[in-house]
PDB file of N, CA and C in Angstrom:
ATOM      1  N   UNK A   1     182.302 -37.264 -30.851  1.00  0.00           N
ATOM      2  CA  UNK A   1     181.537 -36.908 -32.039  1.00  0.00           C
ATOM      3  C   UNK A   1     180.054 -36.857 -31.702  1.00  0.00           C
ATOM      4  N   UNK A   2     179.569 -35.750 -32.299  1.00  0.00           N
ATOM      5  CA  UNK A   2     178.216 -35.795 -32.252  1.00  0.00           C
ATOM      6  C   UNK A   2     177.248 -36.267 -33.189  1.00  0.00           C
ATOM      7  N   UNK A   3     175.982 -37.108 -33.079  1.00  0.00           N
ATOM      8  CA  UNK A   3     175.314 -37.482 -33.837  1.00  0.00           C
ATOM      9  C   UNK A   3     173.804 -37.133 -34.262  1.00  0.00           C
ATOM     10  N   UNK A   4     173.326 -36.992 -34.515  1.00  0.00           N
ATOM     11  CA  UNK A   4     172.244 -36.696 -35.013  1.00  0.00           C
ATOM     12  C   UNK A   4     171.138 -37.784 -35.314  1.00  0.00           C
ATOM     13  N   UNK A   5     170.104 -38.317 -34.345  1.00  0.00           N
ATOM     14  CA  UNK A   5     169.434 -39.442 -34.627  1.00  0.00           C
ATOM     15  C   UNK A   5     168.034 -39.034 -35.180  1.00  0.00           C
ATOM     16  N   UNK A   6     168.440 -39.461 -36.384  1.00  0.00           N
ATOM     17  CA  UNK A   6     166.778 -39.295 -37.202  1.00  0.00           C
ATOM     18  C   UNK A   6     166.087 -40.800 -37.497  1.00  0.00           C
ATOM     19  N   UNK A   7     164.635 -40.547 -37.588  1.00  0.00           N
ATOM     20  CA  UNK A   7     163.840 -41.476 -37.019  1.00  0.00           C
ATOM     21  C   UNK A   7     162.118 -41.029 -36.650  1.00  0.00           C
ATOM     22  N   UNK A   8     161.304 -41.839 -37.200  1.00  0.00           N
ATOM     23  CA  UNK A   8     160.024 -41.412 -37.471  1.00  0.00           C
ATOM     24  C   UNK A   8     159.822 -40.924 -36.215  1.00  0.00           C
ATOM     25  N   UNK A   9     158.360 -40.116 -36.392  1.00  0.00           N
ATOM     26  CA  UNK A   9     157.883 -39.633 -34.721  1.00  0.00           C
ATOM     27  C   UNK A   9     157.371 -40.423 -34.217  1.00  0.00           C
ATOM     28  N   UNK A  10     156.590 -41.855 -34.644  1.00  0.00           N
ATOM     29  CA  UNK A  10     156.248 -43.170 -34.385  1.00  0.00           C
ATOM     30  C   UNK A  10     156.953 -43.443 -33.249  1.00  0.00           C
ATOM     31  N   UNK A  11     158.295 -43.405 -33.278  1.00  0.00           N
ATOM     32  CA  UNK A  11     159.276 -43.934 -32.442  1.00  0.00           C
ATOM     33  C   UNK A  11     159.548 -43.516 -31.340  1.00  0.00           C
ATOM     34  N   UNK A  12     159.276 -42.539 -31.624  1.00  0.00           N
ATOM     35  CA  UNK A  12     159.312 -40.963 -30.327  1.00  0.00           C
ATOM     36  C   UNK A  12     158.997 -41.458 -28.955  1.00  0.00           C
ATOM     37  N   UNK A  13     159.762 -41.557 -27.619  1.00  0.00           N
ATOM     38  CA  UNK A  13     159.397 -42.233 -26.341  1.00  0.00           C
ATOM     39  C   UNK A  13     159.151 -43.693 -26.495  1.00  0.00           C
ATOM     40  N   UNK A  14     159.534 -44.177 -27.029  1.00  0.00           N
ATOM     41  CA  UNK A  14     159.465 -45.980 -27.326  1.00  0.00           C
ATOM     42  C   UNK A  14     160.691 -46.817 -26.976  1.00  0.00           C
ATOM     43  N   UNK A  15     160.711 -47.964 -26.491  1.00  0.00           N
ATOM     44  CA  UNK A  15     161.626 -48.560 -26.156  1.00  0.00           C
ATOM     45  C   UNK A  15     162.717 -48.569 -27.435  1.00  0.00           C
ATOM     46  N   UNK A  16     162.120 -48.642 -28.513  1.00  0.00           N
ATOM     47  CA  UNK A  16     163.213 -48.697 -29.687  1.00  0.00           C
ATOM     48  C   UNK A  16     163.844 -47.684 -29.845  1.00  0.00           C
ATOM     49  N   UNK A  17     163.682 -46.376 -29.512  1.00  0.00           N
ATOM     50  CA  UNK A  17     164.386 -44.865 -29.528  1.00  0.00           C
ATOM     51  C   UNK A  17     165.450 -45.514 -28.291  1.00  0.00           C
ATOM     52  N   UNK A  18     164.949 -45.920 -27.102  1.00  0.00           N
ATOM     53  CA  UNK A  18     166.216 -46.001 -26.507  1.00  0.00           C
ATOM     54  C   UNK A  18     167.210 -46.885 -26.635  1.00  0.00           C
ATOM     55  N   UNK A  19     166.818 -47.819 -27.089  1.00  0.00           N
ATOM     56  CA  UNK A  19     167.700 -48.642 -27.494  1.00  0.00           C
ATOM     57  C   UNK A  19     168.449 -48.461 -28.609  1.00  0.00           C
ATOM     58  N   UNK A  20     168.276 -47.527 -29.367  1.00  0.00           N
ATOM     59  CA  UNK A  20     168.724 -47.411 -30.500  1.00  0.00           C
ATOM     60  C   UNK A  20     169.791 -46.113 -29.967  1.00  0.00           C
ATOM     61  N   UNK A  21     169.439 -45.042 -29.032  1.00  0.00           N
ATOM     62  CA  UNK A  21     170.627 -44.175 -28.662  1.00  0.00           C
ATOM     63  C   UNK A  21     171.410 -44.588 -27.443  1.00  0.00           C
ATOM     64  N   UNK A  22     171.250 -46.194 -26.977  1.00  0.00           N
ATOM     65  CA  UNK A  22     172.223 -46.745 -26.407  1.00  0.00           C
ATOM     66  C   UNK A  22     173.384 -47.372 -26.984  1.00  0.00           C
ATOM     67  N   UNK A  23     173.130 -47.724 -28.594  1.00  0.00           N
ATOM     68  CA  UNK A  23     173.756 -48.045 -29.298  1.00  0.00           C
ATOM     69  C   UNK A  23     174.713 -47.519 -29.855  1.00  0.00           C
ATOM     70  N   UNK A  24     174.208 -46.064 -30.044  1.00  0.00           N
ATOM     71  CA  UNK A  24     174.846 -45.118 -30.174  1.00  0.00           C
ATOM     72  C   UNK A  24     175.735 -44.487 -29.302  1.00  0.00           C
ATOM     73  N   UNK A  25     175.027 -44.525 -28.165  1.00  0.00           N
ATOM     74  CA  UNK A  25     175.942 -44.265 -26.762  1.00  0.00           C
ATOM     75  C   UNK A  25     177.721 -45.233 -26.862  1.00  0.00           C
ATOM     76  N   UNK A  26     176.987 -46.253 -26.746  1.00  0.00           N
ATOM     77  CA  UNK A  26     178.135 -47.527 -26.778  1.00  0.00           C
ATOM     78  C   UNK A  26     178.965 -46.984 -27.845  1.00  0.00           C
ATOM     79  N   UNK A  27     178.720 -46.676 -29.184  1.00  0.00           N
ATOM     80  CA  UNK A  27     179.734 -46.342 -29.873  1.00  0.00           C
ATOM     81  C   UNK A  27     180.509 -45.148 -30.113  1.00  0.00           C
ATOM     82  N   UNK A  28     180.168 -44.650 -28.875  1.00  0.00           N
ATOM     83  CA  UNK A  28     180.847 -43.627 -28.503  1.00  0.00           C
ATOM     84  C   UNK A  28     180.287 -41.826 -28.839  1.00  0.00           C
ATOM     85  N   UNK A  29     178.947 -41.970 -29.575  1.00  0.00           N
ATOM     86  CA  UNK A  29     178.693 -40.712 -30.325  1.00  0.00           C
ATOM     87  C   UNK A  29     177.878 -40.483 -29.079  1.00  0.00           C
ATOM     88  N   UNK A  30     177.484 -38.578 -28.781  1.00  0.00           N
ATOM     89  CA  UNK A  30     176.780 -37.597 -27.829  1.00  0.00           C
ATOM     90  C   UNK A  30     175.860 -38.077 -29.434  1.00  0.00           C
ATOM     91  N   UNK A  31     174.373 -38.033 -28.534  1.00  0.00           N
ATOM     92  CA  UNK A  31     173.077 -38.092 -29.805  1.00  0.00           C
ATOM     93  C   UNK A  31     172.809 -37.163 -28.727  1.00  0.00           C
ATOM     94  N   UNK A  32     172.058 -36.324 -30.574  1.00  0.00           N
ATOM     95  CA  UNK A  32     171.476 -35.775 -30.638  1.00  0.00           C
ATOM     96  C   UNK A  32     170.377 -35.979 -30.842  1.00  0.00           C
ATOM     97  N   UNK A  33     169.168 -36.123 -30.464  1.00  0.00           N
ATOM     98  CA  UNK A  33     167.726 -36.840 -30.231  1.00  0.00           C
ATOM     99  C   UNK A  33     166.911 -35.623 -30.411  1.00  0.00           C
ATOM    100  N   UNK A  34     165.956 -35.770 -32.106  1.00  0.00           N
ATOM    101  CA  UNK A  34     164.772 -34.679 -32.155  1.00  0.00           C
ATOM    102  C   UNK A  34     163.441 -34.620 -31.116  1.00  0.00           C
ATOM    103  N   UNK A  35     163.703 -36.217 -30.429  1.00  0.00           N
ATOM    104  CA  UNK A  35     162.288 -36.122 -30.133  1.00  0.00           C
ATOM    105  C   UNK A  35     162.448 -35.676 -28.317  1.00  0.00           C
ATOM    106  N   UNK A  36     163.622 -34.970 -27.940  1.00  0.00           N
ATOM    107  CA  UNK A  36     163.526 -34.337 -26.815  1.00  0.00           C
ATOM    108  C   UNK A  36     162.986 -32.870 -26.864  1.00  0.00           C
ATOM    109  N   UNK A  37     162.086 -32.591 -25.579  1.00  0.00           N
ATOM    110  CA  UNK A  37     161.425 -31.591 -25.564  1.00  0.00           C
ATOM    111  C   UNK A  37     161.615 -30.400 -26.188  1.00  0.00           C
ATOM    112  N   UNK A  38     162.792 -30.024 -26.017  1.00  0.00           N
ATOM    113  CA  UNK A  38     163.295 -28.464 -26.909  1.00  0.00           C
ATOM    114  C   UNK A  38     162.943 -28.545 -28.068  1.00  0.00           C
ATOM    115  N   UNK A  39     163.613 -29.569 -28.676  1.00  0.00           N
ATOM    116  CA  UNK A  39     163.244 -29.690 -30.161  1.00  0.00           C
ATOM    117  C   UNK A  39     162.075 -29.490 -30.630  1.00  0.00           C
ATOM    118  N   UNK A  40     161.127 -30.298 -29.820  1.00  0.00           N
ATOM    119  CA  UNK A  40     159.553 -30.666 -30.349  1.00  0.00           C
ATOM    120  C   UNK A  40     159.156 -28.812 -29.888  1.00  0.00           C
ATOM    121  N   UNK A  41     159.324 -28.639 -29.245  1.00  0.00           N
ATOM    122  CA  UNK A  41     158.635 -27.063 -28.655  1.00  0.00           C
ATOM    123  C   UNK A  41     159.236 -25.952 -29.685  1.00  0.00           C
ATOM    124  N   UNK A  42     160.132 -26.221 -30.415  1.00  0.00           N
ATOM    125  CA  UNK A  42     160.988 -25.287 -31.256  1.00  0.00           C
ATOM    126  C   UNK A  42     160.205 -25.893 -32.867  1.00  0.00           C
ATOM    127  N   UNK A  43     159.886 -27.142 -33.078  1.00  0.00           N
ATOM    128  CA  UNK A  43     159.368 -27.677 -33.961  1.00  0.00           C
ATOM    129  C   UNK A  43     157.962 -26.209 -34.482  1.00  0.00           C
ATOM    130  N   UNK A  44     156.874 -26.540 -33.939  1.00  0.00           N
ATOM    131  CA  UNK A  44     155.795 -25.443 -34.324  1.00  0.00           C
ATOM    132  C   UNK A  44     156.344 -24.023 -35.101  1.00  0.00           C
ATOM    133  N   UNK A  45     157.088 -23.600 -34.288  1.00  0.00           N
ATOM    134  CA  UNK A  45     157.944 -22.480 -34.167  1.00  0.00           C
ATOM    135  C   UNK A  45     158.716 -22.008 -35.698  1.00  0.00           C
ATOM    136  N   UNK A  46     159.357 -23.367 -36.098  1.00  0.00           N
ATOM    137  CA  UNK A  46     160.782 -23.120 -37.111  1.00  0.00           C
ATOM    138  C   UNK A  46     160.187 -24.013 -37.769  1.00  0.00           C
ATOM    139  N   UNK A  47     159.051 -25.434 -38.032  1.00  0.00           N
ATOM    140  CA  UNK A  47     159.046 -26.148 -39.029  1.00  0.00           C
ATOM    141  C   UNK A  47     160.785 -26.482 -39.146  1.00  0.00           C
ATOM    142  N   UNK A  48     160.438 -27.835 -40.441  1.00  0.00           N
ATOM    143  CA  UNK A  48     161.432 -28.634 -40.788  1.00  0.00           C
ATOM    144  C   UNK A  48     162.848 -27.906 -40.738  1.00  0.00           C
ATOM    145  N   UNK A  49     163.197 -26.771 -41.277  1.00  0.00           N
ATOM    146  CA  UNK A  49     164.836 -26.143 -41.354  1.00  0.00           C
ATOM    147  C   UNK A  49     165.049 -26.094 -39.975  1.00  0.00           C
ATOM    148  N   UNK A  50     164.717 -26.392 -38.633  1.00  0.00           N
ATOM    149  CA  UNK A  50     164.944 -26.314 -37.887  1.00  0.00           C
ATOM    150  C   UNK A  50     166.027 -27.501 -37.488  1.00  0.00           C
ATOM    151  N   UNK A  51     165.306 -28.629 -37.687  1.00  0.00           N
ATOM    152  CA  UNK A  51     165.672 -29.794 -37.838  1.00  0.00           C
ATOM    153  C   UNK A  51     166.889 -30.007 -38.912  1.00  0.00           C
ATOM    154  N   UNK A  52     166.962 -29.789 -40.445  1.00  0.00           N
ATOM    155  CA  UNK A  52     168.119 -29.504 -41.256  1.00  0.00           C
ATOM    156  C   UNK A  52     169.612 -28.654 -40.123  1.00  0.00           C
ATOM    157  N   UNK A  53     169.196 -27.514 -39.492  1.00  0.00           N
ATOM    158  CA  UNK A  53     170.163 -26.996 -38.799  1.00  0.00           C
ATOM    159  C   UNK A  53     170.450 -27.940 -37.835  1.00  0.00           C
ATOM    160  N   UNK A  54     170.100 -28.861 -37.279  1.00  0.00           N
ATOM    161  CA  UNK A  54     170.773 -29.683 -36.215  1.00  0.00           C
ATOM    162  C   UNK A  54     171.167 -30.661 -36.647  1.00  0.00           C
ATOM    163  N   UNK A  55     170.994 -30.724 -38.174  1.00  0.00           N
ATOM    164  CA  UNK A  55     171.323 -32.287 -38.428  1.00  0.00           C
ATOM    165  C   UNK A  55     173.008 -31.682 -38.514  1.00  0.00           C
ATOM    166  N   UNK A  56     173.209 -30.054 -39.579  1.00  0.00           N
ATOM    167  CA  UNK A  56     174.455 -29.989 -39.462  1.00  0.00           C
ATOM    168  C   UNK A  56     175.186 -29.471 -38.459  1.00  0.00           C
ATOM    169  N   UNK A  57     174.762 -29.175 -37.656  1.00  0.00           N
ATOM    170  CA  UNK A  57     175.504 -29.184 -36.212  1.00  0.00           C
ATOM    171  C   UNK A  57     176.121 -30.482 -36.211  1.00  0.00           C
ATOM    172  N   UNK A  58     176.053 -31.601 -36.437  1.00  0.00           N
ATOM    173  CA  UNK A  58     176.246 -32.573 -35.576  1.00  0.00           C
ATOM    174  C   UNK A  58     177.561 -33.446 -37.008  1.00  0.00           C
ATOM    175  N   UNK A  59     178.207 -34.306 -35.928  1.00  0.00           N
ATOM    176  CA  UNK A  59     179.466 -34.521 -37.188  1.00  0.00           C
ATOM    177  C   UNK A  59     179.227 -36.020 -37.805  1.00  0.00           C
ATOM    178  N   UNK A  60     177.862 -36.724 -38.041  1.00  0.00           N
ATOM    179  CA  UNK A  60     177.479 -37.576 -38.478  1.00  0.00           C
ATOM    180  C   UNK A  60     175.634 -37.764 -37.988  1.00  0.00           C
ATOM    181  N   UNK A  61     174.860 -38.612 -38.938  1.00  0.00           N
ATOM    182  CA  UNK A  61     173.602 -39.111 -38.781  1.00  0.00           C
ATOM    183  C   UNK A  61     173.353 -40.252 -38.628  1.00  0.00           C
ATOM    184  N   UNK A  62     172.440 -40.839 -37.778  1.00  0.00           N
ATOM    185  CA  UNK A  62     172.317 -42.520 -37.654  1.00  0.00           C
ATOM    186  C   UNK A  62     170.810 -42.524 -37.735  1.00  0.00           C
ATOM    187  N   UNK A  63     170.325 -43.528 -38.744  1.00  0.00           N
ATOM    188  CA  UNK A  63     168.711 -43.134 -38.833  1.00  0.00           C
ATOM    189  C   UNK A  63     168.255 -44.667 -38.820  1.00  0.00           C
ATOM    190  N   UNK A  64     166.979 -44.922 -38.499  1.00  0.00           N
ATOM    191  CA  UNK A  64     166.052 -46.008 -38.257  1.00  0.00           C
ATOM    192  C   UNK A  64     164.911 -45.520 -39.471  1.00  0.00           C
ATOM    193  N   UNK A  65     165.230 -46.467 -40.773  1.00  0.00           N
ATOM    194  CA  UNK A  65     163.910 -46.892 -41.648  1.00  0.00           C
ATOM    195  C   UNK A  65     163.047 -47.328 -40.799  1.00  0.00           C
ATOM    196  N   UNK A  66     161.430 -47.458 -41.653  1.00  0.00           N
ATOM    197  CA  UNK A  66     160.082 -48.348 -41.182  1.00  0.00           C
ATOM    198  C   UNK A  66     160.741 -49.879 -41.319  1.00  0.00           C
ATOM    199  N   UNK A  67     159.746 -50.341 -40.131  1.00  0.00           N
ATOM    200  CA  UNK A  67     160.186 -51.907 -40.604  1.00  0.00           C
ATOM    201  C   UNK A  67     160.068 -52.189 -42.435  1.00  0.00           C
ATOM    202  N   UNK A  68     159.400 -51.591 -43.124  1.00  0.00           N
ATOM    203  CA  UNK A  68     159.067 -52.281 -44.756  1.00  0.00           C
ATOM    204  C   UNK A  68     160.277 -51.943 -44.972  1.00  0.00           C
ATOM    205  N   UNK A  69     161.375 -51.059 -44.810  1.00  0.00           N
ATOM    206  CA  UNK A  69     162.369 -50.355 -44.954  1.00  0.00           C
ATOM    207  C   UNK A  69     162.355 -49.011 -45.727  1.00  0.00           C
ATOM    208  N   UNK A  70     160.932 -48.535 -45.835  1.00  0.00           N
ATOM    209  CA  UNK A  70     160.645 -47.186 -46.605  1.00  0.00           C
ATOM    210  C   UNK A  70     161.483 -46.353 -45.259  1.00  0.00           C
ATOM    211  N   UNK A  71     161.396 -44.726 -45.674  1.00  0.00           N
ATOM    212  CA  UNK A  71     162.266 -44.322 -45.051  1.00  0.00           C
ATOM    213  C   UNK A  71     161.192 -42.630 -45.030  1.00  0.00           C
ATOM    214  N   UNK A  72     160.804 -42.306 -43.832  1.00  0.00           N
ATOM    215  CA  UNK A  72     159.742 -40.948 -44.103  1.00  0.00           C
ATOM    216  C   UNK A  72     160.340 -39.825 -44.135  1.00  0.00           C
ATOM    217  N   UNK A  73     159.349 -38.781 -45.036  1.00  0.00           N
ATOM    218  CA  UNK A  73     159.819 -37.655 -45.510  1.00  0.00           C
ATOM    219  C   UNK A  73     160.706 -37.117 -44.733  1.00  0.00           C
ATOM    220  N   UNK A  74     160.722 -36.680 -43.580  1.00  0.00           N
ATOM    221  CA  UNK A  74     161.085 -35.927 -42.982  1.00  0.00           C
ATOM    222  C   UNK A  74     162.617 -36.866 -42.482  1.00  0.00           C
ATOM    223  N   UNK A  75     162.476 -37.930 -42.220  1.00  0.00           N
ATOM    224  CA  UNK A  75     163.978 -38.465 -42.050  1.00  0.00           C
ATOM    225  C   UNK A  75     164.687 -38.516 -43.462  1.00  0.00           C
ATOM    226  N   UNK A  76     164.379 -38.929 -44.276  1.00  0.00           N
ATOM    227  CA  UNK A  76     164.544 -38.713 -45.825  1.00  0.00           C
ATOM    228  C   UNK A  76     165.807 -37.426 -46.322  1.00  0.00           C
ATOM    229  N   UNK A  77     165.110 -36.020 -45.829  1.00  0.00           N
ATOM    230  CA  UNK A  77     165.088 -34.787 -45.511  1.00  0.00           C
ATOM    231  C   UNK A  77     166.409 -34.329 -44.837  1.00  0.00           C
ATOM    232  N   UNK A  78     166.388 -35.129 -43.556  1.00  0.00           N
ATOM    233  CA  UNK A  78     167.382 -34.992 -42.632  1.00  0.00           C
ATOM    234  C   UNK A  78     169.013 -35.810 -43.009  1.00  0.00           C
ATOM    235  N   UNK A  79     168.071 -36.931 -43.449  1.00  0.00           N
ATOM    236  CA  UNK A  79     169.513 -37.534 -44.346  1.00  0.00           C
ATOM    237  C   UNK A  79     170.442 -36.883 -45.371  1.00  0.00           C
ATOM    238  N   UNK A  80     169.467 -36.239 -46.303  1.00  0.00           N
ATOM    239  CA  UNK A  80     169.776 -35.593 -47.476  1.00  0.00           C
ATOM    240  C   UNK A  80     171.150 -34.423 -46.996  1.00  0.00           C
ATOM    241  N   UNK A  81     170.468 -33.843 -45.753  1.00  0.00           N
ATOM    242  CA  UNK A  81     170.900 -32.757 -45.482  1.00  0.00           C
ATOM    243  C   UNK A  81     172.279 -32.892 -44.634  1.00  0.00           C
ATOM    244  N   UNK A  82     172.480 -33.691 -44.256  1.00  0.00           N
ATOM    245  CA  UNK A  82     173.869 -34.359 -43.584  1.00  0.00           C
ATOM    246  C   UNK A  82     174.453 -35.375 -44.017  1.00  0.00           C
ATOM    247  N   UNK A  83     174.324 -35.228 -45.452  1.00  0.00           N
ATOM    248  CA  UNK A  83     175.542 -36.492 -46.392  1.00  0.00           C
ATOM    249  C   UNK A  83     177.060 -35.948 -45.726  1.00  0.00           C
ATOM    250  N   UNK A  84     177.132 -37.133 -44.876  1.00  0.00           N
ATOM    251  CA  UNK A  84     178.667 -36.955 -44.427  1.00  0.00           C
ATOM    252  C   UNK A  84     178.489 -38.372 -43.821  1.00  0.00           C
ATOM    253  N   UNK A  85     179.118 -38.450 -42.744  1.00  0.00           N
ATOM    254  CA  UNK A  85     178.899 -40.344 -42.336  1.00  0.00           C
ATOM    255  C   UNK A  85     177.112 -40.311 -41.732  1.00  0.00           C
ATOM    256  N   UNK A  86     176.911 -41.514 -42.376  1.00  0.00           N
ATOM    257  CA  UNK A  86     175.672 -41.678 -41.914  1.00  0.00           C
ATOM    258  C   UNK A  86     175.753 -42.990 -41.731  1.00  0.00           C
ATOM    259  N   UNK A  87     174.935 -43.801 -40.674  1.00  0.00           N
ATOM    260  CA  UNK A  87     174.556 -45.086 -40.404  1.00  0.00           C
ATOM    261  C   UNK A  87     173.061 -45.087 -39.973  1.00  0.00           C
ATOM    262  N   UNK A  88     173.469 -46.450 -40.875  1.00  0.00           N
ATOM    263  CA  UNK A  88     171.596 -47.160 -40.960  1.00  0.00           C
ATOM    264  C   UNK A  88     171.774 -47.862 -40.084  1.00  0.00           C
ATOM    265  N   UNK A  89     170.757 -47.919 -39.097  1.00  0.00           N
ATOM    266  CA  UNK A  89     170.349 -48.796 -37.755  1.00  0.00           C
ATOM    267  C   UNK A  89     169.742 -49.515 -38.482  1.00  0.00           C
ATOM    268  N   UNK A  90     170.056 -51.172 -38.391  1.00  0.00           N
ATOM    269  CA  UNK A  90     169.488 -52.137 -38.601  1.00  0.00           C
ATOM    270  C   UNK A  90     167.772 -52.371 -38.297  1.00  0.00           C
ATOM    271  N   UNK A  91     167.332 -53.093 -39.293  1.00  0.00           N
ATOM    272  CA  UNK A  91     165.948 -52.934 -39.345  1.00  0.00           C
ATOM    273  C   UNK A  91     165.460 -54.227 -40.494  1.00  0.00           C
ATOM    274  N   UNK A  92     164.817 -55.439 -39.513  1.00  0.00           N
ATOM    275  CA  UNK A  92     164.702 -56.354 -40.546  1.00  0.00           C
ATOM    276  C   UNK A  92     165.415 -56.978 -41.496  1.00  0.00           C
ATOM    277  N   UNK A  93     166.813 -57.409 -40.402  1.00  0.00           N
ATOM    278  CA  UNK A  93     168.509 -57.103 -41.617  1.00  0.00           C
ATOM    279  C   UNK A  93     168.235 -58.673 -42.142  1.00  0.00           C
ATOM    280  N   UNK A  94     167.002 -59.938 -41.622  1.00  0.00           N
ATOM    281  CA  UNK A  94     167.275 -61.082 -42.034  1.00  0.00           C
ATOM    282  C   UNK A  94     166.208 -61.191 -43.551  1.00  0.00           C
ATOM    283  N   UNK A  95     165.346 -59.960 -43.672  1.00  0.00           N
ATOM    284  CA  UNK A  95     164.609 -59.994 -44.391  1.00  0.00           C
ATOM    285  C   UNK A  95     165.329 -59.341 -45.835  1.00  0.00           C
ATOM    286  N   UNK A  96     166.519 -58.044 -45.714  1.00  0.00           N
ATOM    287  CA  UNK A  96     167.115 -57.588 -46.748  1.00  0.00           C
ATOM    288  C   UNK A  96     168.141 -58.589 -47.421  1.00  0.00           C
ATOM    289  N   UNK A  97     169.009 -59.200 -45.929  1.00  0.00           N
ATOM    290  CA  UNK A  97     169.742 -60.000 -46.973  1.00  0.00           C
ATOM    291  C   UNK A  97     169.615 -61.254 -47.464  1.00  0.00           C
ATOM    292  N   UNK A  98     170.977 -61.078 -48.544  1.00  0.00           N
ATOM    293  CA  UNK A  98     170.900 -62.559 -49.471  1.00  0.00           C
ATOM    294  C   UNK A  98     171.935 -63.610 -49.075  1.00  0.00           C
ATOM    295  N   UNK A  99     171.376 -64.979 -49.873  1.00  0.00           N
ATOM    296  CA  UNK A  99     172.724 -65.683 -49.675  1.00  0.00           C
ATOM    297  C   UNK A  99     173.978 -65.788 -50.413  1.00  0.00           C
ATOM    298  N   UNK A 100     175.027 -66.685 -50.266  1.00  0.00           N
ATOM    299  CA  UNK A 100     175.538 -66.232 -50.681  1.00  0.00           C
ATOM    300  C   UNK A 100     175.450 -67.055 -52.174  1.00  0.00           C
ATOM    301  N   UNK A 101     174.928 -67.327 -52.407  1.00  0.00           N
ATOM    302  CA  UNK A 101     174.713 -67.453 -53.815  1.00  0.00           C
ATOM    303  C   UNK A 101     174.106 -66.688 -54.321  1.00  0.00           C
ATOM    304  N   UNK A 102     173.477 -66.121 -53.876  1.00  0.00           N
ATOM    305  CA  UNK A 102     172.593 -64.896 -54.338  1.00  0.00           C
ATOM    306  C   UNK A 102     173.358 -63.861 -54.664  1.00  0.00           C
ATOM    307  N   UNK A 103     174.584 -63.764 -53.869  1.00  0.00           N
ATOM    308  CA  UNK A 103     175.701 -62.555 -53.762  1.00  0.00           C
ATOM    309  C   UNK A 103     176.442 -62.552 -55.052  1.00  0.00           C
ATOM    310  N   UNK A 104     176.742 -64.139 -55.304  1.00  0.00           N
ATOM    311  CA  UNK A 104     177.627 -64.392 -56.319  1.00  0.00           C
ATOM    312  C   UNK A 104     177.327 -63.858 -57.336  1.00  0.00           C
ATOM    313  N   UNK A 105     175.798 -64.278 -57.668  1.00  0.00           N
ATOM    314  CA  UNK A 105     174.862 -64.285 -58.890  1.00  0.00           C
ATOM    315  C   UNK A 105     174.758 -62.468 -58.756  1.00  0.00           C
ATOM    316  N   UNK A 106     174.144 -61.941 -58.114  1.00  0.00           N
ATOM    317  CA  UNK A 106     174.364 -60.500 -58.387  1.00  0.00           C
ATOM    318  C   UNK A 106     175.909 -59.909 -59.135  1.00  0.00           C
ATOM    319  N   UNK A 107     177.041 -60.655 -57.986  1.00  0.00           N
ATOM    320  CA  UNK A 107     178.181 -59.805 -58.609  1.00  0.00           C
ATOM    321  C   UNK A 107     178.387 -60.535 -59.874  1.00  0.00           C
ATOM    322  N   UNK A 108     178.430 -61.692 -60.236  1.00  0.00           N
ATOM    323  CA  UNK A 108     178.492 -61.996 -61.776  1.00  0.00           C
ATOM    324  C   UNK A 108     177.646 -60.958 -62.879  1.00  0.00           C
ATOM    325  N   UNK A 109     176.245 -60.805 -62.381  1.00  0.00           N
ATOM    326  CA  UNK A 109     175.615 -59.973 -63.533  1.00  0.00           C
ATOM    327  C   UNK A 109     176.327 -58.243 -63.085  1.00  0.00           C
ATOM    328  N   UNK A 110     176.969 -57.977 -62.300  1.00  0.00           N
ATOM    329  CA  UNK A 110     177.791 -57.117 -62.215  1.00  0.00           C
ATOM    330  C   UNK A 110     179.056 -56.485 -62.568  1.00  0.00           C
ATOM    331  N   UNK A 111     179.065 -57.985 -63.427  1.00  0.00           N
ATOM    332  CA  UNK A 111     180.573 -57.882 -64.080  1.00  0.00           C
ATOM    333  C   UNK A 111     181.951 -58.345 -63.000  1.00  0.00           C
ATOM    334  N   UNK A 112     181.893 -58.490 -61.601  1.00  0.00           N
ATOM    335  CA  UNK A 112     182.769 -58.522 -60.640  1.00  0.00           C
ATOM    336  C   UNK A 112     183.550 -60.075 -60.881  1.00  0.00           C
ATOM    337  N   UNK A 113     182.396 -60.637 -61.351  1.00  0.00           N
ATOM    338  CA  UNK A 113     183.068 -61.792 -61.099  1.00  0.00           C
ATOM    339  C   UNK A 113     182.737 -62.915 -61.991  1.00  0.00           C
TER     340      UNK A 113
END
């Protein structure tokens, strides 16, 4: 399966891009990586639909939020455009979650429980 890794340009050549499409590697998906040369040289060229067309080439998306966990336009964009399996690369996962009382108390005002 092929994947599609979206992810700020921040990230672009950074140890966290690779580590993050080793992860991907490991789980078995071919990434697809915007911030290799073709892309960026085709970028000027085609603007954003360029990027939309490769997201659906590919048979799932795996994207990296900002650490705050905002998520930028343009990955935003890319997500939108490949609702099919998508995975969120972890990012500050001790800061999102709760305990489990916290869990409870949510699903109670949820009606679950």
């Amino acid at each position: 399966m092929k994947i599609y890794y979206a992810h700020c340009v921040a990230l672009y050549g950074t140890k966290q891009e690779q580590r993050d499409i080793e992860i991907l590697e490991a789980l078995g998906f071919e990434v697809l990586n915007p911030s290799d040369q073709e892309h960026q040289e085709a970028y000027p060229k085609y603007g954003m639909p360029y990027f939309i067309d490769l997201v659906l080439s590919c048979d799932a998306i795996a994207f990296r939020a900002l650490p705050d966990g905002r998520i930028p336009a343009g990955v935003a964009a890319e997500i939108k455009a490949g609702l099919k399996l998508i995975i969120e690369l972890p990012n500050a996962i001790t800061g999102r979650s709760i305990s489990v009382d916290e869990t409870r108390e949510y699903l109670r005002d949820c009606g679950h429980r």
